[in-house]
Protein backbone atom coordinates (compact mmCIF):
# COMPACT_ATOMS: atom_id res chain seq x y z
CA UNK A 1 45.86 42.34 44.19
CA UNK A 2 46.03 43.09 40.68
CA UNK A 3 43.56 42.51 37.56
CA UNK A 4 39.43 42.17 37.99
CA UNK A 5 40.14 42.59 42.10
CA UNK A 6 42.39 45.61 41.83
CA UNK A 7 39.52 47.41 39.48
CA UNK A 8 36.83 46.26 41.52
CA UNK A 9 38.12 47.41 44.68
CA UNK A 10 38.59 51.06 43.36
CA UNK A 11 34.85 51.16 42.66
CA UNK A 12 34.13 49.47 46.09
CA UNK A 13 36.29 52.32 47.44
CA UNK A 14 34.95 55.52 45.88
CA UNK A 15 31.16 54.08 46.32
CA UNK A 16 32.10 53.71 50.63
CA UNK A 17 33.08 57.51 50.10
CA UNK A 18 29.90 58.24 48.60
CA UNK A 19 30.96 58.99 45.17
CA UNK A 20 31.33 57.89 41.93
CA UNK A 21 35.06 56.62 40.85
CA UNK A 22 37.08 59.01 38.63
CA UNK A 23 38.93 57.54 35.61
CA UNK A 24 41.36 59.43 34.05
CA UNK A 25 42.55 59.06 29.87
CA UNK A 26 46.28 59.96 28.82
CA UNK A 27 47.85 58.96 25.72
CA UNK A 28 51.24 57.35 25.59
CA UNK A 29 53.70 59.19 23.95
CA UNK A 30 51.54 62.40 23.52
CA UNK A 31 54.70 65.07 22.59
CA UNK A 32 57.03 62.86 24.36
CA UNK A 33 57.63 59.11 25.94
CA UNK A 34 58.72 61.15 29.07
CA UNK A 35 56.15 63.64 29.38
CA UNK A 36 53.47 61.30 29.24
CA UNK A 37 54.67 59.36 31.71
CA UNK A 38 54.61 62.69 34.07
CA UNK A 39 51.47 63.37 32.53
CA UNK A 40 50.30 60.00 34.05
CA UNK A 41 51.87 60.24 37.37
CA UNK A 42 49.91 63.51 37.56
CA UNK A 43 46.83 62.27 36.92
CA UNK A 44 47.01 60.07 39.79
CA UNK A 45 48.40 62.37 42.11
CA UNK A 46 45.39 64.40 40.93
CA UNK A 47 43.09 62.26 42.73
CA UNK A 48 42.13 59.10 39.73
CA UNK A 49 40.99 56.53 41.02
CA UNK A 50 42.06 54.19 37.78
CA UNK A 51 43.95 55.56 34.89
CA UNK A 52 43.52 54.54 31.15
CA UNK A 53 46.67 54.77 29.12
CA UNK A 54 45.79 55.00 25.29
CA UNK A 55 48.20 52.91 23.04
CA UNK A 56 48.73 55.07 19.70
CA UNK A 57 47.56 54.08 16.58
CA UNK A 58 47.50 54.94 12.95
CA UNK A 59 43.60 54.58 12.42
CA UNK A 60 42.00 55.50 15.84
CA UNK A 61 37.81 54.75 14.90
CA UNK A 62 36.21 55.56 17.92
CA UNK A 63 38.94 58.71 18.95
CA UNK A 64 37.05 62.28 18.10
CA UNK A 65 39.96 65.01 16.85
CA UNK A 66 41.74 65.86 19.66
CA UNK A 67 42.61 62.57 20.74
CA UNK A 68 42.94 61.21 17.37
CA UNK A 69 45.36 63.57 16.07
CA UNK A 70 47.69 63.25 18.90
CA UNK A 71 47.84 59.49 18.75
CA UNK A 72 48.75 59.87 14.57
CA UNK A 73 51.53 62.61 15.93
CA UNK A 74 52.80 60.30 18.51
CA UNK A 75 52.89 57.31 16.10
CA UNK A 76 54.72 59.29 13.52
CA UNK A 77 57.48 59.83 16.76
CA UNK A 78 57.69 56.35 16.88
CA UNK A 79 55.19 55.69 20.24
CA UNK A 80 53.12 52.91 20.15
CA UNK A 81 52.31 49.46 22.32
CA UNK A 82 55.90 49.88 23.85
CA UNK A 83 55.73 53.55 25.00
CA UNK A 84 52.57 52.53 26.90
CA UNK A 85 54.11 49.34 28.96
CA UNK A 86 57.31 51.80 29.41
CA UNK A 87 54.79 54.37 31.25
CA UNK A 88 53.17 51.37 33.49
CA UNK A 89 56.53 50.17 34.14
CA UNK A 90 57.65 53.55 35.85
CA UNK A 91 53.98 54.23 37.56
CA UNK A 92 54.75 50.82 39.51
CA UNK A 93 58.15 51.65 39.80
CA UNK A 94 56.98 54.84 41.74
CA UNK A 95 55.15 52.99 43.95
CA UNK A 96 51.48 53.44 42.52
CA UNK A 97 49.03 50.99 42.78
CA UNK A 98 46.08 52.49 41.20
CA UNK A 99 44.36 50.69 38.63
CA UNK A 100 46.21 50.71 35.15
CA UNK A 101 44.05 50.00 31.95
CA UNK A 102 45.08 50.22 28.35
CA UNK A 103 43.03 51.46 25.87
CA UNK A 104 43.93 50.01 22.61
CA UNK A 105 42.72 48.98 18.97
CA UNK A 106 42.90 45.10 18.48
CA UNK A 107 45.92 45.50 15.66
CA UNK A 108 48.69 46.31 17.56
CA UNK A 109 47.91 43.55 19.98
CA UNK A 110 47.72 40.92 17.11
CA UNK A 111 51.04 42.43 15.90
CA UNK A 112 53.05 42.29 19.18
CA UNK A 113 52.32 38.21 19.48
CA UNK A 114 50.59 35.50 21.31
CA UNK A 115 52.97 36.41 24.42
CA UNK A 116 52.10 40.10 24.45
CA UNK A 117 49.37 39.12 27.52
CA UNK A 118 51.37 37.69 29.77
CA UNK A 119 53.52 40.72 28.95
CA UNK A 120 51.51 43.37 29.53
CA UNK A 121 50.44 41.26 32.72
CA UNK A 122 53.51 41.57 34.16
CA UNK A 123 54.47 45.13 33.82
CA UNK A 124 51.29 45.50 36.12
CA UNK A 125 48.54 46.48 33.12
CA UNK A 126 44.93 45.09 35.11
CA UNK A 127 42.52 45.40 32.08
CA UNK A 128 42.20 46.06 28.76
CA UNK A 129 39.67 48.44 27.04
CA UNK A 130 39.60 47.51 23.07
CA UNK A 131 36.97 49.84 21.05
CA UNK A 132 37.24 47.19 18.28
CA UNK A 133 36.30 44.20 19.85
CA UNK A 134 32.73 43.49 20.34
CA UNK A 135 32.04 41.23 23.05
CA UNK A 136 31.89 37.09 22.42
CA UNK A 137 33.95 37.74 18.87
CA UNK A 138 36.94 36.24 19.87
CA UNK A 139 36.52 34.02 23.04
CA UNK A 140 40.07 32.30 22.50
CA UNK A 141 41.21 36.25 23.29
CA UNK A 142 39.05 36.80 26.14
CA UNK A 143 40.35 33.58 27.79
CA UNK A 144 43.69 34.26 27.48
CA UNK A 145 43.17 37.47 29.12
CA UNK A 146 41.63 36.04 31.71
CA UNK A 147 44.63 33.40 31.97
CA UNK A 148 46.84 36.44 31.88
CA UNK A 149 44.90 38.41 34.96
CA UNK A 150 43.67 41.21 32.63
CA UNK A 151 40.28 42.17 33.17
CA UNK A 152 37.80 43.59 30.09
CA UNK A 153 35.83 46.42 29.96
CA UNK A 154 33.38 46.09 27.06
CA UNK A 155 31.36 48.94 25.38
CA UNK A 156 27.95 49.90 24.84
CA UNK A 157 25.62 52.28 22.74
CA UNK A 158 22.58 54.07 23.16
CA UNK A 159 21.79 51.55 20.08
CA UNK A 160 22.85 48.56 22.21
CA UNK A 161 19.95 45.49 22.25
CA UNK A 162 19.14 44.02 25.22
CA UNK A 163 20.47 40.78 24.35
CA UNK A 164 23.99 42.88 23.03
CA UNK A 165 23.85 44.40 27.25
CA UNK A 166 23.73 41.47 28.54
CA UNK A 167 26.46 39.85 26.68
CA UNK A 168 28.92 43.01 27.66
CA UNK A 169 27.93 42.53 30.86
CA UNK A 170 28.62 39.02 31.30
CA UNK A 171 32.27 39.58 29.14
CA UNK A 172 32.82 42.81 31.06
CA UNK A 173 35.19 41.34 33.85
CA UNK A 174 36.63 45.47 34.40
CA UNK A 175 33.65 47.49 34.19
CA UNK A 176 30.66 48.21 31.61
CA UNK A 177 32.20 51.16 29.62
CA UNK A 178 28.75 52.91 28.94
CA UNK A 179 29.00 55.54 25.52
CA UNK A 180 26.25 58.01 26.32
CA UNK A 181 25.90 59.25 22.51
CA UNK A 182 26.51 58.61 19.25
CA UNK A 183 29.33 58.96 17.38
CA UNK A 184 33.39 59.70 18.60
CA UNK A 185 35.24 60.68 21.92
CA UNK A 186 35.48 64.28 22.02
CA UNK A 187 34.67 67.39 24.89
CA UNK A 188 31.08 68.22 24.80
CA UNK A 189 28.93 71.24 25.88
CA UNK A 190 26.59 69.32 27.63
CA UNK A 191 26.32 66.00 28.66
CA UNK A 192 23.91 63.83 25.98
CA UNK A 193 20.22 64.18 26.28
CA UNK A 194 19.21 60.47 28.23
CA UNK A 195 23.02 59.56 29.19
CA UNK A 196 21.76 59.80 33.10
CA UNK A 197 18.55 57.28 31.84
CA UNK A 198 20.58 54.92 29.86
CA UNK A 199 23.48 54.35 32.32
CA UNK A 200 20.71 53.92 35.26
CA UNK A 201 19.47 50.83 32.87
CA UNK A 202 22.57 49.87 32.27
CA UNK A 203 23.41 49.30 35.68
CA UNK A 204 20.08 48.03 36.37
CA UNK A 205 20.77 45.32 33.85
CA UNK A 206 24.22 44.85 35.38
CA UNK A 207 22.47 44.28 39.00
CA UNK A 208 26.02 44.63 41.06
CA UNK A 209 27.85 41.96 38.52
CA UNK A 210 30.11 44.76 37.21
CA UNK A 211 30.72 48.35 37.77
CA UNK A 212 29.68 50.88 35.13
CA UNK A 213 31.10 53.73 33.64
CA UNK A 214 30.23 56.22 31.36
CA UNK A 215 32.90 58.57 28.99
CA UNK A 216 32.70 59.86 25.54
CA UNK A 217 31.90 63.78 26.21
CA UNK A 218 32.45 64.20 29.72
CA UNK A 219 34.73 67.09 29.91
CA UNK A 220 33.96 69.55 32.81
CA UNK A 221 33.01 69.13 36.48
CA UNK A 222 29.40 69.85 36.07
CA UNK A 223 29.25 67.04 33.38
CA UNK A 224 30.94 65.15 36.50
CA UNK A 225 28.35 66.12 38.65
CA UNK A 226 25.03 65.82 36.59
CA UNK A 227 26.45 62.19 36.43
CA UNK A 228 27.71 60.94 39.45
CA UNK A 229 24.60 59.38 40.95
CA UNK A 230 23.69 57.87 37.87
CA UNK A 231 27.35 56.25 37.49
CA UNK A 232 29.78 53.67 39.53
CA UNK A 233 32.38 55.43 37.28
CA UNK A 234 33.08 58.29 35.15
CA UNK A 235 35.67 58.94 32.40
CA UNK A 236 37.24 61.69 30.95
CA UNK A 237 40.22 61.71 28.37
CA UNK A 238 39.92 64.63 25.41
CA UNK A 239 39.68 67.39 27.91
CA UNK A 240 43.32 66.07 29.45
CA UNK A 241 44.84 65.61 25.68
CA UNK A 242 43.78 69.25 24.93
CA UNK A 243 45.10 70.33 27.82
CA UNK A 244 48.38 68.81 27.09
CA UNK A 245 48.52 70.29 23.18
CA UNK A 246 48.09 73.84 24.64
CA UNK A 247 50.94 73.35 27.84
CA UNK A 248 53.82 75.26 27.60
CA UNK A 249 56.62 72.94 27.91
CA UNK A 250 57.12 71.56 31.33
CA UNK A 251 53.59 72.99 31.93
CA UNK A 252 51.14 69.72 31.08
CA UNK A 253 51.56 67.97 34.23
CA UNK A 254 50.55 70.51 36.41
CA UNK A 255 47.35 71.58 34.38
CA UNK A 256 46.71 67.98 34.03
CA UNK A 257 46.56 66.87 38.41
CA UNK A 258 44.82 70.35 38.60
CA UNK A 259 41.71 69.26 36.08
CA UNK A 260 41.85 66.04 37.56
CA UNK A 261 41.57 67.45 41.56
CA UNK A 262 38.77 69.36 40.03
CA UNK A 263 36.90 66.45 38.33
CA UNK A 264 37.42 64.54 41.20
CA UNK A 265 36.04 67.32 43.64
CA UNK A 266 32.92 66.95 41.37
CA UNK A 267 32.01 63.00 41.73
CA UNK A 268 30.30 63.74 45.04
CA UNK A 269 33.27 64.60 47.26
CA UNK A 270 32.29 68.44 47.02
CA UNK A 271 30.53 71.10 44.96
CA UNK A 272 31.38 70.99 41.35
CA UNK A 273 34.35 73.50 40.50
């Protein structure tokens, strides 16, 4: 199982537990190729139920300051498309078969070749999340990924038009990746006022076709929690970066899989921490 089924199935699973899934953000490379591929495995043996790996890059649009900043570090050390097949490559080495998206700007697909698909494919990448790619602008792209077995997860606004909704939906072959507010990724107080409202329409629209989840400012458990019955999936990534800057060496992993047991204890498997 691998691609749309593998994704799908994680959803499936978390929803027969009576909870929404947990998707966990780490960024190749971040200080080190090797410590973000513990940083990774710890997110998974945190409790994720799919993991995005972000693929560095030198002009990061839709990354808030956290996340941004560390992908301009780690491209500056020489991380990019590479470092994040090297850390899928050792997650299915180890044995896990959790879902493994990566989150990347269209450029340094474009740049790696009309192979780099079938590539990524094959190291055991499912999907592909691209900020920069609306959906229906390339459908030459989003048939080769589906001729690859990599599933896309599309993006919408609070600004989104009906007619723009239903077009992610249909394209979305991951999941609907819902942005509850304007603007960049980045951890938030409080969850947006109407993210609950617009992800319930959003799955409304959806009507079972795809999963959806919802990121961009989800950062503690009670953001987890005020979500989860609103959401098939929920997404955090700029709370796990920070926590990663401010580690001690050696240190990230472990305060990584312990805000991830923690999120996870907050999608409806337990009070939130």
């Amino acid at each position: 199982m691998k691609g749309s089924q593998r994704i799908h199935a994680a959803f499936t699973r978390a929803a027969d537990e009576g909870r929404a899934a947990f998707i966990a953000y780490v960024l190749a490379g971040h200080r080190s190729a090797e410590e973000s591929a513990a940083v990774a495995e710890a997110a998974l043996a945190g409790g994720a139920d799919l993991l995005e790996i972000g693929v560095p890059f030198s002009d990061p649009m839709a990354d808030g300051p956290v996340i941004a900043e560390a992908g301009r570090t780690a491209v500056r050390n020489g991380a990019g498309l590479r470092t994040a097949r090297d850390v899928v490559r050792q997650l299915r080495a180890a044995g896990r078969e959790q879902p493994l998206l990566l989150m990347t700007y269209r450029n340094p697909l474009r740049v790696a070749g009309e192979d780099v698909l079938a590539d990524l494919s094959a190291d055991g990448v499912d999907g592909l999340i691209i900020p920069d790619l609306p959906a229906g602008e390339e459908p030459s792209f989003e048939r080769a990924a589906a001729r690859a077995g990599l599933a896309l997860s599309f993006l919408v606004a609070p600004n989104t038009s009906d007619e723009r909704v239903e077009a992610v939906i249909a394209a979305s072959t991951g999941f609907v990746y819902v942005v509850p507010r304007f603007g960049v990724t980045g951890s938030r107080d409080a969850v947006a006022d109407g993210a609950a409202e617009l992800i319930v329409r959003i799955r409304g629209a959806a009507r079972g076709r795809a999963p959806v989840a919802a990121g961009f400012g989800i950062s503690r458990p009670e953001h987890v929690a005020a979500l989860r019955d609103a959401a098939d999936g929920l997404i955090v990534g700029s709370l796990l970066v920070g926590l990663v800057n401010d580690a001690p060496e050696g240190v990230a992993p472990t305060s990584v899989q312990s805000a991830v047991t923690a999120l996870v204890g907050a999608t409806g498997l337990g009070p939130a921490a």
